[in-house]
Protein backbone atom coordinates (compact mmCIF):
# COMPACT_ATOMS: atom_id res chain seq x y z
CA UNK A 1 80.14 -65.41 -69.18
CA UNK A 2 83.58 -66.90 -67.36
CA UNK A 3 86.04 -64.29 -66.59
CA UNK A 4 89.40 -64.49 -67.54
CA UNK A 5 91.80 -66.07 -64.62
CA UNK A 6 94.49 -64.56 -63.43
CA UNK A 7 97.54 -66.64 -63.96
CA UNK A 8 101.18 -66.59 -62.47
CA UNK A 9 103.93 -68.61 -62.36
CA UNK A 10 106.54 -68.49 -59.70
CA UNK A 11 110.25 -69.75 -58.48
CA UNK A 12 110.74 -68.84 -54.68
CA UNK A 13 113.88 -68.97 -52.76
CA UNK A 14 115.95 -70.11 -55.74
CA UNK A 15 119.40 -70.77 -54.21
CA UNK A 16 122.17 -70.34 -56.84
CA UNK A 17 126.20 -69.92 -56.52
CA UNK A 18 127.14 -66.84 -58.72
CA UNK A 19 130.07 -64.58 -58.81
CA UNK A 20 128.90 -61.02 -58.03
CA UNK A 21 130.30 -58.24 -55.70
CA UNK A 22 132.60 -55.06 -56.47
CA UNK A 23 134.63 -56.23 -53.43
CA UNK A 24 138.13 -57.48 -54.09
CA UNK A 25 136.80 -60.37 -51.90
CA UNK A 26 133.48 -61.48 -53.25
CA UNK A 27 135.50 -61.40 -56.66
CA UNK A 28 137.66 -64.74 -55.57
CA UNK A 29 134.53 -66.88 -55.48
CA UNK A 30 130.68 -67.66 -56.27
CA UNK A 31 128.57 -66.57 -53.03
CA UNK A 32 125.19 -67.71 -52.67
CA UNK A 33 122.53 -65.37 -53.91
CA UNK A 34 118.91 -65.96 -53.50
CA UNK A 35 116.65 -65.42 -56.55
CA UNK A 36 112.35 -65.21 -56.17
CA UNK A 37 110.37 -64.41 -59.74
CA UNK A 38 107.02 -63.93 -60.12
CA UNK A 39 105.55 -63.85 -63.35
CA UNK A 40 102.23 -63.03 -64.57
CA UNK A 41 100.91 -64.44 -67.67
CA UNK A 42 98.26 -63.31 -70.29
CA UNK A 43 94.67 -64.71 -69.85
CA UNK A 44 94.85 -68.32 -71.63
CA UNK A 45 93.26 -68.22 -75.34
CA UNK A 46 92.48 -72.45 -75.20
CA UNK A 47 92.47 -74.64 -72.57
CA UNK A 48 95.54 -76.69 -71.29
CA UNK A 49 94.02 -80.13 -71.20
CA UNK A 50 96.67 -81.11 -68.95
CA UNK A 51 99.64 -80.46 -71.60
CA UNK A 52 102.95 -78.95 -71.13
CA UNK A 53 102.74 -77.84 -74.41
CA UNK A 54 99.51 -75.60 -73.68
CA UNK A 55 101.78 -73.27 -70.89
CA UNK A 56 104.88 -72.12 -69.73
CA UNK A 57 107.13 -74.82 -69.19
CA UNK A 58 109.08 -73.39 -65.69
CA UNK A 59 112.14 -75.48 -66.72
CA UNK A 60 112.81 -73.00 -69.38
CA UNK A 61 113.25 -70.32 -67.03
CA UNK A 62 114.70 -72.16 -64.16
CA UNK A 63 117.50 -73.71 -66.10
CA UNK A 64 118.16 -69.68 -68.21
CA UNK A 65 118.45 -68.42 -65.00
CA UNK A 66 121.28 -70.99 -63.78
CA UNK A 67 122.87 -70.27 -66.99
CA UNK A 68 122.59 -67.17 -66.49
CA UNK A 69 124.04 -67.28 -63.45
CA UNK A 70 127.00 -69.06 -64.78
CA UNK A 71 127.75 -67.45 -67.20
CA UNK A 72 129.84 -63.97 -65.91
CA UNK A 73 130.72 -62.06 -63.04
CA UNK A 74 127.90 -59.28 -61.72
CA UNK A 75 129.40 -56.25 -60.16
CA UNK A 76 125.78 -55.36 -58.94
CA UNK A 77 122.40 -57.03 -57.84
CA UNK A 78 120.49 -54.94 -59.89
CA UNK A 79 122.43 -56.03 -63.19
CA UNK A 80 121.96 -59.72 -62.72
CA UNK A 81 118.26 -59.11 -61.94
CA UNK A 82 117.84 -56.96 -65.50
CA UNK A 83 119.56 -59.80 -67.03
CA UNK A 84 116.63 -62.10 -65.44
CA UNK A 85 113.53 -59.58 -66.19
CA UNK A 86 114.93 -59.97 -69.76
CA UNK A 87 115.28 -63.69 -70.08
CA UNK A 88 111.74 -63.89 -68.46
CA UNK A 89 110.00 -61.36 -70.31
CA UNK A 90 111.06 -62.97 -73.96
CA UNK A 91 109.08 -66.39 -72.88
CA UNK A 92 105.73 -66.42 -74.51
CA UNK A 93 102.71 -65.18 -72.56
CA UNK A 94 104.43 -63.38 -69.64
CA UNK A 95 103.53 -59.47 -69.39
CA UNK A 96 105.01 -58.59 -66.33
CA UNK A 97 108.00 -60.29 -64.20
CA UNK A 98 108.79 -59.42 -60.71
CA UNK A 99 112.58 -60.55 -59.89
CA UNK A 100 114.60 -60.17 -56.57
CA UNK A 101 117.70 -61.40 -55.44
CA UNK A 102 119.41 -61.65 -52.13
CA UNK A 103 122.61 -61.99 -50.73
CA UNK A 104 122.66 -63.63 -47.20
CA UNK A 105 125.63 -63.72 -45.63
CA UNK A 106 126.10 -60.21 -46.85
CA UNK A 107 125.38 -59.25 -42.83
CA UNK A 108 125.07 -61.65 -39.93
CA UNK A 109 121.65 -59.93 -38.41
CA UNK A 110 120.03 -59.46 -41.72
CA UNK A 111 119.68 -60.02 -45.73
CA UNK A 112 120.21 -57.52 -48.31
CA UNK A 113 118.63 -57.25 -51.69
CA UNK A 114 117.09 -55.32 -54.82
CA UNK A 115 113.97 -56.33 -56.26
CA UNK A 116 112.36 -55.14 -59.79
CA UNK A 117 109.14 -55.33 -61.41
CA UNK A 118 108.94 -54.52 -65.42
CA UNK A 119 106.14 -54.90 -67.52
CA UNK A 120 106.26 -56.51 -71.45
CA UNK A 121 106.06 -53.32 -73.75
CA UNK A 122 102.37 -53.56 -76.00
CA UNK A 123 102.93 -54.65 -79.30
């Protein structure tokens, strides 16, 4: 009997412009926040036989989370990663996403970030 594999999918060190901050200053411009998600994915039902079409296509969540980015200003960290646990929990297969973002140049002698982990509700 072959046990199921454990499967995840990750983007590390995603470096993305995005306009975020309650500061009257970090509201004139984009700043560069740093975005890692890990997401793990159901046991496969079929093999992939080396088609795209067989598992999650990263792309899709790479290019919703520049989008994402784009598309408003974030007051807060932890809003624009719920916006990203939401965009990564609705792609097929994932049960749990792990997001975290950064902001670097927050500090000079360190970074500063949030990081969630939410789980795909049964049913």
């Amino acid at each position: 009997m072959t046990l199921p594999t454990n499967r995840r999918i990750f983007i590390r060190d995603f470096r993305l412009q995005v306009s975020i901050g309650i500061h009257d200053f970090e509201k004139e411009g984009p700043q560069i926040v740093v975005v890692n998600i890990d997401l793990l994915l159901e046991p496969m039902e079929r093999p992939h036989h080396d088609r795209i079409g067989n598992v999650l296509n990263y792309d899709v969540v790479h290019d919703g989370v520049v989008t994402l980015a784009k598309s408003r200003h974030f007051n807060l960290q932890e809003t624009l990663v719920e916006a990203i646990l939401d965009l990564c929990l609705t792609q097929p297969g994932v049960i749990e996403a792990r997001v975290s973002t950064e902001k670097p140049d927050v500090y000079p002698d360190c970074r500063v970030g949030y990081e969630a982990v939410r789980r795909r509700q049964p049913g």
